[in-house]
C-alpha atoms as a PDB file:
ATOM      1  CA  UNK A   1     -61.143   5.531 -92.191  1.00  0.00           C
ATOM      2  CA  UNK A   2     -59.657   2.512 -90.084  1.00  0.00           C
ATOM      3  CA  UNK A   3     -56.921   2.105 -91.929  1.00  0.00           C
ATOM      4  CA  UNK A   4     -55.763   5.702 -90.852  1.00  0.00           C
ATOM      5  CA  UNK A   5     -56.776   5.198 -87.296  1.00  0.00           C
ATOM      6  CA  UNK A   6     -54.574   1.698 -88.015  1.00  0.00           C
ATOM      7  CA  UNK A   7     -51.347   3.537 -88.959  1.00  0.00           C
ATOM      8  CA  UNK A   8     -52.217   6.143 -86.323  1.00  0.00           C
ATOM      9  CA  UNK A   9     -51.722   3.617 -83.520  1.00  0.00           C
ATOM     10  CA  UNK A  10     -48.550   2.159 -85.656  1.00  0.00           C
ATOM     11  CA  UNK A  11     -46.822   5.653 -85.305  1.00  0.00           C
ATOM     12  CA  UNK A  12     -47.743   5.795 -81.682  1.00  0.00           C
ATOM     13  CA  UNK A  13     -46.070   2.561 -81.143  1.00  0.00           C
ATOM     14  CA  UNK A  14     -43.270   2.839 -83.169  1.00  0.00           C
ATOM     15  CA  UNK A  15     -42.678   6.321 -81.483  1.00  0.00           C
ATOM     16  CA  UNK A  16     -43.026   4.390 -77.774  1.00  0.00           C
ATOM     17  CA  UNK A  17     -40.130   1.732 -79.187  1.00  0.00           C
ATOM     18  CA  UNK A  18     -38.469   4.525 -80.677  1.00  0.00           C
ATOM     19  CA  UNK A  19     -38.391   6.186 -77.198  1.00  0.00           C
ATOM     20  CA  UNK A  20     -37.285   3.182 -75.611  1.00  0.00           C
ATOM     21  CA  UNK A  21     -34.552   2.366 -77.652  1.00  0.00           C
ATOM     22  CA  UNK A  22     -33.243   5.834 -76.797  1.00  0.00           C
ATOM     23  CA  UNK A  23     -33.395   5.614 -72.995  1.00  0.00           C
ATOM     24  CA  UNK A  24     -31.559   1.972 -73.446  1.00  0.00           C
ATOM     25  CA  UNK A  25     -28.463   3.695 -75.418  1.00  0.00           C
ATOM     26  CA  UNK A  26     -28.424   6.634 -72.753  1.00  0.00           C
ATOM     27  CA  UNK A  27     -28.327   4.068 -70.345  1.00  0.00           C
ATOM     28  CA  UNK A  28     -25.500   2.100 -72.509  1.00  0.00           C
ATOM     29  CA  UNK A  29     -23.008   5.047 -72.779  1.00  0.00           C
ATOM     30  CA  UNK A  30     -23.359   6.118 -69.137  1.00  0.00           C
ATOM     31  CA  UNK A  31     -22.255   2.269 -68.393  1.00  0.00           C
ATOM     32  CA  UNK A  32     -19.927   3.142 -70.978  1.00  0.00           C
ATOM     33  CA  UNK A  33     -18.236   5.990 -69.449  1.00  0.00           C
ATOM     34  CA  UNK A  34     -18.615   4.386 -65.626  1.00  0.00           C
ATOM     35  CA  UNK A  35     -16.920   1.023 -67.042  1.00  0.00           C
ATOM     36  CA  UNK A  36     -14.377   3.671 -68.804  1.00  0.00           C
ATOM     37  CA  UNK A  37     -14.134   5.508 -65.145  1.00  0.00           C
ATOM     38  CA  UNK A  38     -13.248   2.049 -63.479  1.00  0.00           C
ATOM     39  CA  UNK A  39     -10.691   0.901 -66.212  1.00  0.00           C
ATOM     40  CA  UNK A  40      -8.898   4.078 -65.872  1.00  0.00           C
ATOM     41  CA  UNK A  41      -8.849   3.619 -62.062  1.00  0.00           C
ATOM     42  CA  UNK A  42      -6.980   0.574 -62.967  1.00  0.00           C
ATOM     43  CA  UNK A  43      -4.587   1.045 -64.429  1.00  0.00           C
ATOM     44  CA  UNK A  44      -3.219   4.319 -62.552  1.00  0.00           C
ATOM     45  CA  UNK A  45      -0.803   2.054 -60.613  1.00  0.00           C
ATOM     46  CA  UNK A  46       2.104   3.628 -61.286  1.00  0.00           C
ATOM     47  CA  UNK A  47       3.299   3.926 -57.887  1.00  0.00           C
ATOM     48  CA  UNK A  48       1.720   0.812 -57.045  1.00  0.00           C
ATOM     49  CA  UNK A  49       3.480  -2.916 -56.476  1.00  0.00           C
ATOM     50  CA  UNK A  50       2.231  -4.639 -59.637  1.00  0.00           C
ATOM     51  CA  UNK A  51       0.695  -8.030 -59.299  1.00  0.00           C
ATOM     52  CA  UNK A  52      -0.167  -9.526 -62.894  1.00  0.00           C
ATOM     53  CA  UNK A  53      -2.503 -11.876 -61.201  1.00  0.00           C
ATOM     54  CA  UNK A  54      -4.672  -9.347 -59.314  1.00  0.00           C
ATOM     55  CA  UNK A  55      -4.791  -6.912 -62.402  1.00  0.00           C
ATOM     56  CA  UNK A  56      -5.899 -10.203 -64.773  1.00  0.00           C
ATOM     57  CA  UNK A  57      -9.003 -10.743 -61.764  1.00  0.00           C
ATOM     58  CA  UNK A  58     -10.200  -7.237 -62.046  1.00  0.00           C
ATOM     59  CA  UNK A  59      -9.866  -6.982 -65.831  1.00  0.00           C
ATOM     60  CA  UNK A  60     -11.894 -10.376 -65.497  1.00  0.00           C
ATOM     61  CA  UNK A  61     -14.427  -8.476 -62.659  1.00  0.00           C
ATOM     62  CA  UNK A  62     -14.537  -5.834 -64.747  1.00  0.00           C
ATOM     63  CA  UNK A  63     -15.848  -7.495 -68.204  1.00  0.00           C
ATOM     64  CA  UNK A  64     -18.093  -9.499 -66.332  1.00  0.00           C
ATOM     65  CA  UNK A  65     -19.338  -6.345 -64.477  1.00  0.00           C
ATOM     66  CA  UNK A  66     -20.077  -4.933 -68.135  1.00  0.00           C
ATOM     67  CA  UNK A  67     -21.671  -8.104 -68.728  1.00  0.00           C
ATOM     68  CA  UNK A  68     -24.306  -8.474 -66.492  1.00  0.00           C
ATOM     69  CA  UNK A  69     -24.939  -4.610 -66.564  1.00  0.00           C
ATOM     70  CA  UNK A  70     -26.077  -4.306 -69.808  1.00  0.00           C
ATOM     71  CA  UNK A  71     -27.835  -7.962 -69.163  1.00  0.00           C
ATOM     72  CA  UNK A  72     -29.845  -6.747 -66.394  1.00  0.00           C
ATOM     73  CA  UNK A  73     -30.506  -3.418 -68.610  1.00  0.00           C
ATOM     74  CA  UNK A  74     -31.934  -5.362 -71.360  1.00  0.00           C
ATOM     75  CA  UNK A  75     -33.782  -7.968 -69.237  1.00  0.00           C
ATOM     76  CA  UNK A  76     -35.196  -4.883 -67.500  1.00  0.00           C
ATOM     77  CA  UNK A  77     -39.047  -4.669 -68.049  1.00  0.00           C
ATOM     78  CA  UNK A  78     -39.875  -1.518 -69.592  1.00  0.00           C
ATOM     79  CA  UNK A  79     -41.889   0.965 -66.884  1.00  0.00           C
ATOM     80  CA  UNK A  80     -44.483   3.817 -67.646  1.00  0.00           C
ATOM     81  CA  UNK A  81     -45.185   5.003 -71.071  1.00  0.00           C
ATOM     82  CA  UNK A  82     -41.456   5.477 -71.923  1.00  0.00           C
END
């Protein structure tokens, strides 16, 4: 009998990492598709003067934007039963 009640509570908190882990990825492609946003904001300069120097410093904002956001997401402490 405990050892059911044992793997009872194992499923239940397998299923709460489980659950977890998914709200983390949704979280990672919607950074995803915001960092893709910002990128593609970019680099529509066609009409623009081009200065190698300031596109190489937002390139180099940008990856250390990703950086730190998916840092912060995983440093995060997890809230409620999710």
């Amino acid at each position: 009998m405990q050892i059911k009640v044992m793997t009872k509570k194992r499923q239940e908190c397998y299923l709460g990492i489980f659950n977890k882990i998914d709200c983390i990825e949704d979280r990672i492609m919607e950074i995803k598709e915001q960092l893709a946003s910002l990128k593609e904001g970019f680099s529509n300069t066609d009409n623009l003067e081009v200065c190698v120097d300031e596109i190489e410093a937002e390139k180099a904002l940008l990856e250390i934007m990703s950086e730190a956001s998916i840092g912060a997401l995983l440093d995060t402490e997890p809230q409620g039963d999710a």
